[in-house]
Protein backbone atom coordinates (compact mmCIF):
# COMPACT_ATOMS: atom_id res chain seq x y z
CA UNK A 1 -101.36 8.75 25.34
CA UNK A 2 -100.15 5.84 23.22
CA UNK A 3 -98.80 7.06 19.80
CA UNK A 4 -100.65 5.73 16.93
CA UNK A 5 -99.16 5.14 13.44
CA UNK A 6 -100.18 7.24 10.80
CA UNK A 7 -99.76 4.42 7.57
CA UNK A 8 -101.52 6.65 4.79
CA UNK A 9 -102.39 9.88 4.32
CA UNK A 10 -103.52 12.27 1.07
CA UNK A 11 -104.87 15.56 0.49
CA UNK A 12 -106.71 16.98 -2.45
CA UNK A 13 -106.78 20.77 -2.38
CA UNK A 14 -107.27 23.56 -4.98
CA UNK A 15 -103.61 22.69 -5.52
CA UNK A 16 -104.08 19.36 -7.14
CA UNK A 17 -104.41 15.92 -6.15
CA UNK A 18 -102.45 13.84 -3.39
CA UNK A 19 -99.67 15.04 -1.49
CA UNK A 20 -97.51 15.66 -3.72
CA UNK A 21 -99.15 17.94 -5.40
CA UNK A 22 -99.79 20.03 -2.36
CA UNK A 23 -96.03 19.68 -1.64
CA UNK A 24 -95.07 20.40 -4.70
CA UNK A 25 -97.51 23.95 -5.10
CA UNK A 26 -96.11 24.25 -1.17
CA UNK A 27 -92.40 24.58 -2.48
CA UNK A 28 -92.55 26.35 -5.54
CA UNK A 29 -94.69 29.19 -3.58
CA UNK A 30 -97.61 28.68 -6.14
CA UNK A 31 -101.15 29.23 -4.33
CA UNK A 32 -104.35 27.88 -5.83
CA UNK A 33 -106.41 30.86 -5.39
CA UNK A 34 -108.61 32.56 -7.92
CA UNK A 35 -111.25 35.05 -8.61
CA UNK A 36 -114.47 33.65 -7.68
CA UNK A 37 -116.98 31.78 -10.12
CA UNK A 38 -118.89 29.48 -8.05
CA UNK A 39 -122.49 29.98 -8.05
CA UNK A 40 -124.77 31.74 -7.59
CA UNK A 41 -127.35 30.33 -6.55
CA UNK A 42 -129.43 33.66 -8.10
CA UNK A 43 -129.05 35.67 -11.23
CA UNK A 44 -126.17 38.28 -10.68
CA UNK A 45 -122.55 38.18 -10.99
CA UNK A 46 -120.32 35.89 -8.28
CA UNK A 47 -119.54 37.36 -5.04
CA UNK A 48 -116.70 39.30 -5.77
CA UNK A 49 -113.44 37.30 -3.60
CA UNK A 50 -111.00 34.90 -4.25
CA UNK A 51 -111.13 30.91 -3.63
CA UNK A 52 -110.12 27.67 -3.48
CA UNK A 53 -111.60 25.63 -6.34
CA UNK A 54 -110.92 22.02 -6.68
CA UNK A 55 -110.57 21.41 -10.62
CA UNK A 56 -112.47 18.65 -12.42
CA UNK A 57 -114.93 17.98 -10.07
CA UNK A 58 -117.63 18.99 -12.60
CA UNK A 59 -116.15 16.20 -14.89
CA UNK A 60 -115.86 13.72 -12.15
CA UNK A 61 -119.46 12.09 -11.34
CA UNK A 62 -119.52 8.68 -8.43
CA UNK A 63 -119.55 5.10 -10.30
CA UNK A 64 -122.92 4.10 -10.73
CA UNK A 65 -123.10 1.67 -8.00
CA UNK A 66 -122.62 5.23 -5.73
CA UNK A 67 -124.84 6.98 -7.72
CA UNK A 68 -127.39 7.16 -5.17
CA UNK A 69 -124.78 9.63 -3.23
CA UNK A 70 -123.79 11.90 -5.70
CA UNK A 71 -123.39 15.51 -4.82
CA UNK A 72 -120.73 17.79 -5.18
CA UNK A 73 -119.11 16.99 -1.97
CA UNK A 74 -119.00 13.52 -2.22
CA UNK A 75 -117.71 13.55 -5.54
CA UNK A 76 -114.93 15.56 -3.55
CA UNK A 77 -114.31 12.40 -1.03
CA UNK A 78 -113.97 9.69 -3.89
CA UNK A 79 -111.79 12.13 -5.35
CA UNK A 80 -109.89 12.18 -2.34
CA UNK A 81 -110.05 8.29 -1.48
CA UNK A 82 -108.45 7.35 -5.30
CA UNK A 83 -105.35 9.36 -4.49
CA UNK A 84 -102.08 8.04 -2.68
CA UNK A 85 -103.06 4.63 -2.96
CA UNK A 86 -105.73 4.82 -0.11
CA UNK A 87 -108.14 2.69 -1.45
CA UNK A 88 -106.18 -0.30 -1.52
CA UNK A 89 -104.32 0.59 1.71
CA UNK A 90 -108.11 0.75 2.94
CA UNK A 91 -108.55 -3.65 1.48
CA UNK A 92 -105.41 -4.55 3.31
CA UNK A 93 -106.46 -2.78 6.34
CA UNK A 94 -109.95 -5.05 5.98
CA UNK A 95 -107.94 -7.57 5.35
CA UNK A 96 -105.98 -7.03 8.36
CA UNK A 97 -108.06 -6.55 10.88
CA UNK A 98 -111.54 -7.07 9.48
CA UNK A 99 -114.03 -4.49 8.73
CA UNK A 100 -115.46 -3.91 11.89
CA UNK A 101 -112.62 -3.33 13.77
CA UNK A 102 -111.54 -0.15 11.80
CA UNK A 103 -113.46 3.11 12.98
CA UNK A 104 -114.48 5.73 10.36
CA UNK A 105 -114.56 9.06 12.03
CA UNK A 106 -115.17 12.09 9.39
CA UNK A 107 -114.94 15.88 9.95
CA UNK A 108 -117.42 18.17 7.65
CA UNK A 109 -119.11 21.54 8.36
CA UNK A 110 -121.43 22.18 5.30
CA UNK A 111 -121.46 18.39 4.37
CA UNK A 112 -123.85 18.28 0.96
CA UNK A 113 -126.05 21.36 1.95
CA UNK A 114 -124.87 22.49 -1.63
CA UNK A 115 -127.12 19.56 -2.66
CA UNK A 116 -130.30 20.67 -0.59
CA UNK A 117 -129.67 24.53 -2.10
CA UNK A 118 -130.20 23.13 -5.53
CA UNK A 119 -133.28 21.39 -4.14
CA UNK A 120 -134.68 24.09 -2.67
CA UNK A 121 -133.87 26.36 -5.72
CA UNK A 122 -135.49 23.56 -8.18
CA UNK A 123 -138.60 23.37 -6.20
CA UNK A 124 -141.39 21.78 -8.87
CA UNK A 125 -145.43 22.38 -7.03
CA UNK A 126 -143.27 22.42 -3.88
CA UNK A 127 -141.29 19.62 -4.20
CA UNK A 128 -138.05 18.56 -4.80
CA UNK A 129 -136.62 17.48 -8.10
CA UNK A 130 -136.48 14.00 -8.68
CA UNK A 131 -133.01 13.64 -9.37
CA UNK A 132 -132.77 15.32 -6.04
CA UNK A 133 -135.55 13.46 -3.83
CA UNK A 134 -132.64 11.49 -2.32
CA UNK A 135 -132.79 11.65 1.54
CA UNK A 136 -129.18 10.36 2.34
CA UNK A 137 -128.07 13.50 0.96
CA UNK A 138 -129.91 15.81 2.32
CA UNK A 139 -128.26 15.33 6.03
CA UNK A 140 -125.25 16.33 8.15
CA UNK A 141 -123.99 12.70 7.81
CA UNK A 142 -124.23 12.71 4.06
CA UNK A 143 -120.61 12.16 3.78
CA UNK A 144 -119.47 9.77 6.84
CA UNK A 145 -122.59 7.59 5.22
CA UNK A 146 -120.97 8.04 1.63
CA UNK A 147 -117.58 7.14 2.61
CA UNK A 148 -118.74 4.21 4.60
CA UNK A 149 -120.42 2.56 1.38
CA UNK A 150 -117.29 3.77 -0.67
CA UNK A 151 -114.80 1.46 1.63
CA UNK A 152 -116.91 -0.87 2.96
CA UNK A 153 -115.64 -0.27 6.91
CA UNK A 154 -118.38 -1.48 9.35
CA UNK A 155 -116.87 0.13 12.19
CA UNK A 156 -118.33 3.03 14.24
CA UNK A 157 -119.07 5.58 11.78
CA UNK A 158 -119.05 9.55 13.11
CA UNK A 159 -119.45 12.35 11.47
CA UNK A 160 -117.62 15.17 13.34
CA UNK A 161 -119.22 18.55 12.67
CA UNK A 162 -117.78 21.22 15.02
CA UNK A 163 -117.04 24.14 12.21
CA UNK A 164 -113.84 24.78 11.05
CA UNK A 165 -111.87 22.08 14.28
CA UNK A 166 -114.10 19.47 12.35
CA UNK A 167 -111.44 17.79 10.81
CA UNK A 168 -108.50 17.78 13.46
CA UNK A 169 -111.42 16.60 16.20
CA UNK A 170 -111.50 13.17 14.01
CA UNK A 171 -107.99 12.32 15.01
CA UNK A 172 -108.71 12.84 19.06
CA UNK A 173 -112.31 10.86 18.56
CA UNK A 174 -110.67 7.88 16.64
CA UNK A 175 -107.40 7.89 19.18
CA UNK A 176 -110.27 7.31 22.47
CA UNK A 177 -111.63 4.75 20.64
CA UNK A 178 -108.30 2.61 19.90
CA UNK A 179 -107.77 3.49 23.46
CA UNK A 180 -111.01 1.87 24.68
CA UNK A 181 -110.33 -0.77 22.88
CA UNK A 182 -113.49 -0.53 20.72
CA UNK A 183 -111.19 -0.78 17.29
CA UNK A 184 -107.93 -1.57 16.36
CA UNK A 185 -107.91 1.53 13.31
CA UNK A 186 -109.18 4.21 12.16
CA UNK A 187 -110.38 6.10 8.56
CA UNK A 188 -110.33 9.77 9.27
CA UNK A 189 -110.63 12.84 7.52
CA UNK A 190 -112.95 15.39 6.41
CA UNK A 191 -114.33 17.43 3.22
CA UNK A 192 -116.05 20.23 2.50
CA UNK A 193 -117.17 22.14 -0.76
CA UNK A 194 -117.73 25.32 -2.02
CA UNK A 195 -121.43 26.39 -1.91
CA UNK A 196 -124.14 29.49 -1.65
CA UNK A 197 -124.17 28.89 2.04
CA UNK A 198 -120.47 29.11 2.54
CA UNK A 199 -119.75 31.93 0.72
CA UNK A 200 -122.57 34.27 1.53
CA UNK A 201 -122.62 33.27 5.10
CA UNK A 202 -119.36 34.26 5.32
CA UNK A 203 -119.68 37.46 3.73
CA UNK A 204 -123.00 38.10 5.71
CA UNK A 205 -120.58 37.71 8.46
CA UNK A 206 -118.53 40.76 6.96
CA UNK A 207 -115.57 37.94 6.75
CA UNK A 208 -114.45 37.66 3.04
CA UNK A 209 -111.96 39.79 1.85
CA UNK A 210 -112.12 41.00 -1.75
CA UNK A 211 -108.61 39.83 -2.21
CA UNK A 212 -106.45 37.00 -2.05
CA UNK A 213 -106.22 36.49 1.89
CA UNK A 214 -103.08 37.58 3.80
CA UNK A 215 -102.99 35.53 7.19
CA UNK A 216 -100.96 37.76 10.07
CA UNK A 217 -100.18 40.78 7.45
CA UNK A 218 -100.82 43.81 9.02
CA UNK A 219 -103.34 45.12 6.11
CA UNK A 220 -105.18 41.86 6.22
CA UNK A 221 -109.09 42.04 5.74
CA UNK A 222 -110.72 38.52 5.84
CA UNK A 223 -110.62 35.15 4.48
CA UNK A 224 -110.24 33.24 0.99
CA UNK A 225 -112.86 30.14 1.36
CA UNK A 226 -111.56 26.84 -0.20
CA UNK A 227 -112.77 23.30 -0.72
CA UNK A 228 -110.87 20.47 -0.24
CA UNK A 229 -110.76 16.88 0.84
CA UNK A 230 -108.56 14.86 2.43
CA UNK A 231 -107.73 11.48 4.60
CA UNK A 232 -105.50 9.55 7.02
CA UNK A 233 -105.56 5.74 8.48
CA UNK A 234 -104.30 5.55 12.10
CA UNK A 235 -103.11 2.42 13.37
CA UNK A 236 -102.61 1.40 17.11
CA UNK A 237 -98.91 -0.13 15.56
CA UNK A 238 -96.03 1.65 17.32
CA UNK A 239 -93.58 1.63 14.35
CA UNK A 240 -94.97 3.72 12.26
CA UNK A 241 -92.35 6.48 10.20
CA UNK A 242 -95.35 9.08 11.32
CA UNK A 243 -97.02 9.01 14.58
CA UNK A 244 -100.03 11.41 15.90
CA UNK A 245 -98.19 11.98 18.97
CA UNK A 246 -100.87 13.80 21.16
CA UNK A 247 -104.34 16.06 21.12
CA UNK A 248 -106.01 18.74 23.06
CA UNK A 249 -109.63 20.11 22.75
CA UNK A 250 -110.92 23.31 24.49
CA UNK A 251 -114.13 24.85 24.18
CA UNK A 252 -114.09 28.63 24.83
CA UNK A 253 -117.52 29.17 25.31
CA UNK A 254 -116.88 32.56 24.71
CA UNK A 255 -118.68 33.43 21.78
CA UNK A 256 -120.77 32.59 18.80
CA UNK A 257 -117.86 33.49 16.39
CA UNK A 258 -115.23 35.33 17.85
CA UNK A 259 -112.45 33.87 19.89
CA UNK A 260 -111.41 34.23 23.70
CA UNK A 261 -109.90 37.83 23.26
CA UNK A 262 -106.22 36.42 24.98
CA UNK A 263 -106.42 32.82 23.20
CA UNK A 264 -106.80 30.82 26.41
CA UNK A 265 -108.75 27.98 24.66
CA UNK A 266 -106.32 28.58 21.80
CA UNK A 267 -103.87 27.83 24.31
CA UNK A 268 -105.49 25.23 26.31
CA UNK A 269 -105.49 22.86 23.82
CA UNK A 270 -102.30 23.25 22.68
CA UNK A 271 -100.48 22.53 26.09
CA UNK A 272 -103.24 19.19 26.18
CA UNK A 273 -101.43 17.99 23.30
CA UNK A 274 -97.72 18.40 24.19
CA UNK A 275 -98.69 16.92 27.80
CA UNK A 276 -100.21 14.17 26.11
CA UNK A 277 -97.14 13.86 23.61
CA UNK A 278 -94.93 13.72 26.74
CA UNK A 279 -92.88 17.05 24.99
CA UNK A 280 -91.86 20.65 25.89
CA UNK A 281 -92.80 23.10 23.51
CA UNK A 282 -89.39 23.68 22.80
CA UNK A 283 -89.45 20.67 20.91
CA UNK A 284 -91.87 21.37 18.33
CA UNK A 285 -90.54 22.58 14.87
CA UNK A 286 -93.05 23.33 12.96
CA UNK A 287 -96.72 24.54 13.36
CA UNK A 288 -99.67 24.52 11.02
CA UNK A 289 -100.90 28.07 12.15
CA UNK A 290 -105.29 27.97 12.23
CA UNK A 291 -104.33 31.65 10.53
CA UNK A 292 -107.62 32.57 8.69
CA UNK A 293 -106.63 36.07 7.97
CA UNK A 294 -109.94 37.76 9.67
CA UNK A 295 -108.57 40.45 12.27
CA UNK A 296 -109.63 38.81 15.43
CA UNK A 297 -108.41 35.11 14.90
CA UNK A 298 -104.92 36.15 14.01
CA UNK A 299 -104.31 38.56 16.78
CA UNK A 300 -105.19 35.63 19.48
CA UNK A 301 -103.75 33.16 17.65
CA UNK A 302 -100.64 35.21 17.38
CA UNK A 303 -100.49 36.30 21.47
CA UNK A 304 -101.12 32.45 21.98
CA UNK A 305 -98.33 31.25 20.18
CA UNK A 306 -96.10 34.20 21.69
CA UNK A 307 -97.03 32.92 25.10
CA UNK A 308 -96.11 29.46 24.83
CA UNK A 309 -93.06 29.09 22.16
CA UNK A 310 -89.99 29.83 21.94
CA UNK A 311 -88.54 31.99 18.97
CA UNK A 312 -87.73 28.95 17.42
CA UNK A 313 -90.55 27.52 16.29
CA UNK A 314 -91.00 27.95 12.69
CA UNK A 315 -95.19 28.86 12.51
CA UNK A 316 -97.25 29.66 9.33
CA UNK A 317 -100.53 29.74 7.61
CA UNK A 318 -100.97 28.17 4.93
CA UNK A 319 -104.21 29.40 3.56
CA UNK A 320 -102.83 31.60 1.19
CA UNK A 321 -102.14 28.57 -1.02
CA UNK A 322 -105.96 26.73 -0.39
CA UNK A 323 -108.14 29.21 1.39
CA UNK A 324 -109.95 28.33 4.31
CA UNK A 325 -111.45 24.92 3.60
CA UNK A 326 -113.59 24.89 6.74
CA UNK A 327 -114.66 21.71 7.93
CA UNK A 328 -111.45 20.02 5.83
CA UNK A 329 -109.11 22.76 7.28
CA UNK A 330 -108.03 19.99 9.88
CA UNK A 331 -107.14 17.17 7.67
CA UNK A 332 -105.56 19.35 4.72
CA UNK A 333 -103.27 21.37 7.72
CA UNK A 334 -102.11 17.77 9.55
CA UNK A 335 -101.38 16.86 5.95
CA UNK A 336 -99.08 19.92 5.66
CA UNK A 337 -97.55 19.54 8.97
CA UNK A 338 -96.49 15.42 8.02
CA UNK A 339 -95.29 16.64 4.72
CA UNK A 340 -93.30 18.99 6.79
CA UNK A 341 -91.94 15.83 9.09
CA UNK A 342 -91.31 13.62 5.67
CA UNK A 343 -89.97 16.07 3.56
CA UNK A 344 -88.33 18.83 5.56
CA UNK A 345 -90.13 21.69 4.37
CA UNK A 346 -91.40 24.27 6.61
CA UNK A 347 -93.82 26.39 4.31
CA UNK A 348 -94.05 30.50 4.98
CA UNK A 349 -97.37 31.94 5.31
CA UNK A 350 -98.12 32.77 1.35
CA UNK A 351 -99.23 36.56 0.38
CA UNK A 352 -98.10 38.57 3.52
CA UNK A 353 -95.64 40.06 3.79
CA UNK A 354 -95.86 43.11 6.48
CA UNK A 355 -95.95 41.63 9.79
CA UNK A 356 -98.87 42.37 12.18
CA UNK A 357 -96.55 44.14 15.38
CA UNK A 358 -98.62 41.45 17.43
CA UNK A 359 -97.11 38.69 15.60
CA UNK A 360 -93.59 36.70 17.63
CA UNK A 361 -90.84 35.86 16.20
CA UNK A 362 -92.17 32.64 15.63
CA UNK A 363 -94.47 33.54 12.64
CA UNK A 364 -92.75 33.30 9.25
CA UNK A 365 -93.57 34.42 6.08
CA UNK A 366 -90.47 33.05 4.57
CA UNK A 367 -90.74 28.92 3.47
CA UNK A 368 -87.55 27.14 4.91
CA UNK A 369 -86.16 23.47 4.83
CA UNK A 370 -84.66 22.11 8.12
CA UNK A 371 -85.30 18.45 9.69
CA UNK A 372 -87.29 18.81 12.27
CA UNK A 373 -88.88 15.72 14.85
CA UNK A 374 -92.70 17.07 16.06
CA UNK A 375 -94.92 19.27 14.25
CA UNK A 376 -98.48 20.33 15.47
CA UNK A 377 -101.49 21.67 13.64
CA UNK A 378 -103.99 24.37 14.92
CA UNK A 379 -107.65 24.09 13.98
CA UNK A 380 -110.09 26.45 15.46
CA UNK A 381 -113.72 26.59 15.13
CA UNK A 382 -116.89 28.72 15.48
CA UNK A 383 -117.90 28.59 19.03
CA UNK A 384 -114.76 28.10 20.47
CA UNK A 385 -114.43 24.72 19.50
CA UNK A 386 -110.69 24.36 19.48
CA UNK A 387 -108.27 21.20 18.66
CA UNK A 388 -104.50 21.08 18.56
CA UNK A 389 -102.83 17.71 17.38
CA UNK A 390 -99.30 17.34 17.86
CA UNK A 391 -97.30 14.75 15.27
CA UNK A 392 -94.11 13.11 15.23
CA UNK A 393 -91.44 10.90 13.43
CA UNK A 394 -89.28 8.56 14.30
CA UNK A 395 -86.64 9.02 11.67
């Protein structure tokens, strides 16, 4: 495939806001779990786990001329657009190409269901409240809508909602249409929140651990759920410092919510995206593990890896510093891996530290700094929905 410049990118996690703030929490090995006290949605204490929180967001209503939007997950995206200077990389992308000819492609899982909960809880003579009887927010395309009216792109606008691949699918779906020709660049990203549906689906699921999460450690239990947010603009412009090199998609097919039991969607799409990046996998440095810390997930992902890599590769999690942001787990993890190409810092896989005997040598717990050239990012979602995106840089 042709390499498309990555210009801009940001992240806003429950380690802070913009990249540098999840670099910095990266490096000093601080994560930004803590004891649950979302919800709920009934009377009772929280469910009893650890997660992700974004801070502020309570504090941090749309401008009124957004108002109509407002919900806690798009609160989340303007968040996330007013960091890094996106917003006004956004004009001069308008400016430069026009607003039609930029694509806005946006991953989500959960989108503003938290919204519709609070409905539903609020009924009044079976209706909704009124601050509430607002339909754009009540869909799956609640956000792509949002962020649409937010940057004023009048592009194709998708909202991607394939679980927790939601977010890495964005940069495959905007790359085929550059490549057809149907835009010039693309807005992606994704967001998701924290809500009643998230967590006690989850833990209906028997997949939340009690405890911080430990991805790949032998005693691990379950996940840590997070919310985050995050973004990238992709440019057909070869120069770029950062490039998304190459993609691969699979689709197991194998199961409602478990994986292929050897990884071979796992691994499908990972060799799509070094054949499309025109690399060996020898060549990779780092990779974003998918790493949830639920039994299953980590044991394929793990005899995946093993299969295809060399000892070299340098592989983590890093969900022990946001929890598993779902639908945003793409865009937050390819924001990881280019802070890894920029900066040189390969992070370890935070709160494990016993080694499940399945794991390769190429799964590290310990954080290390070494210049590296590609990086990849594993997303994997319910269904078998599976995305690999491999990036490089040219320095």
């Amino acid at each position: 495939m042709r390499r498309l410049a990555i210009s801009h990118y940001t992240a806003t996690t429950a380690l802070g806001r913009g990249r540098m703030a999840q670099l910095d929490a990266l490096q000093a090995g601080r994560s930004g779990l803590a004891r649950n006290d979302f919800g709920p949605l009934h009377a009772g204490a929280p469910l009893p786990t650890w997660i992700g929180r974004v801070a502020g967001l309570e504090q941090t209503p749309l401008p009124e001329a957004l108002a109509g939007w407002e919900c806690r997950n798009n609160r989340l995206a303007w968040l996330a657009l007013n960091q890094d200077g996106l917003l006004q990389a956004i004009k001069a992308l308008r400016e430069k190409y026009g607003a039609e000819r930029i694509a806005l492609v946006i991953g989500t899982s959960t989108s503003s269901i938290g919204a519709t909960e609070e409905a539903y809880a609020g009924l009044q003579d079976g209706h909704f409240p009124a601050h509430l009887q607002r339909p754009e927010v009540h869909t799956p395309h609640s956000l792509g809508g949002f962020v649409q009216a937010a940057t004023g792109l009048r592009g194709p606008c998708v909202t991607v909602a394939t679980a927790c691949s939601s977010s890495a699918k964005v940069f495959a779906q905007a790359a085929r249409l550059m490549a057809a020709g149907v835009v010039d660049a693309a807005l992606v990203g994704g967001v998701d929140t924290l809500c009643g549906s998230v967590l006690y689906g989850f833990n209906a699921l028997g997949l939340v651990s009690g405890h911080p999460c430990m991805p790949f450690d032998v005693r691990r239990d379950g996940l840590s759920l997070g919310e985050a947010g995050g973004f990238a603009i992709l440019e057909k412009a070869a120069d770029g410092a950062l490039l998304l090199c190459g993609y691969g998609e699979s689709s197991d097919a194998h199961h409602m919510s478990a994986p292929h039991p050897e990884g071979l969607g796992a691994q499908l799409a990972m060799r799509d995206a070094l054949a499309r990046g025109g690399i060996e996998a020898a060549a990779v440095g780092y990779l974003n593990l998918h790493g949830t810390s639920t039994p299953a997930n980590d044991r394929v992902e793990a005899l995946a890896v093993a299969a295809m890599f060399p000892d070299t590769l340098h592989a983590s999690s890093t969900k022990g510093w946001t929890g598993h942001t779902l639908g945003a787990a793409g865009i937050v993890e390819s924001v990881f891996a280019l802070l890894a190409l920029e900066h040189g810092f390969l992070p370890g896989t935070l709160g494990s530290s016993e080694p499940d005997p399945v794991c390769g040598a190429q799964i590290r717990f310990v954080s290390q700094q070494a210049k590296i050239h590609y990086a990849m990012n594993n997303s994997f979602g319910f269904g078998g929905n599976n995305c690999s995106l491999l990036f490089g840089s040219v320095a």
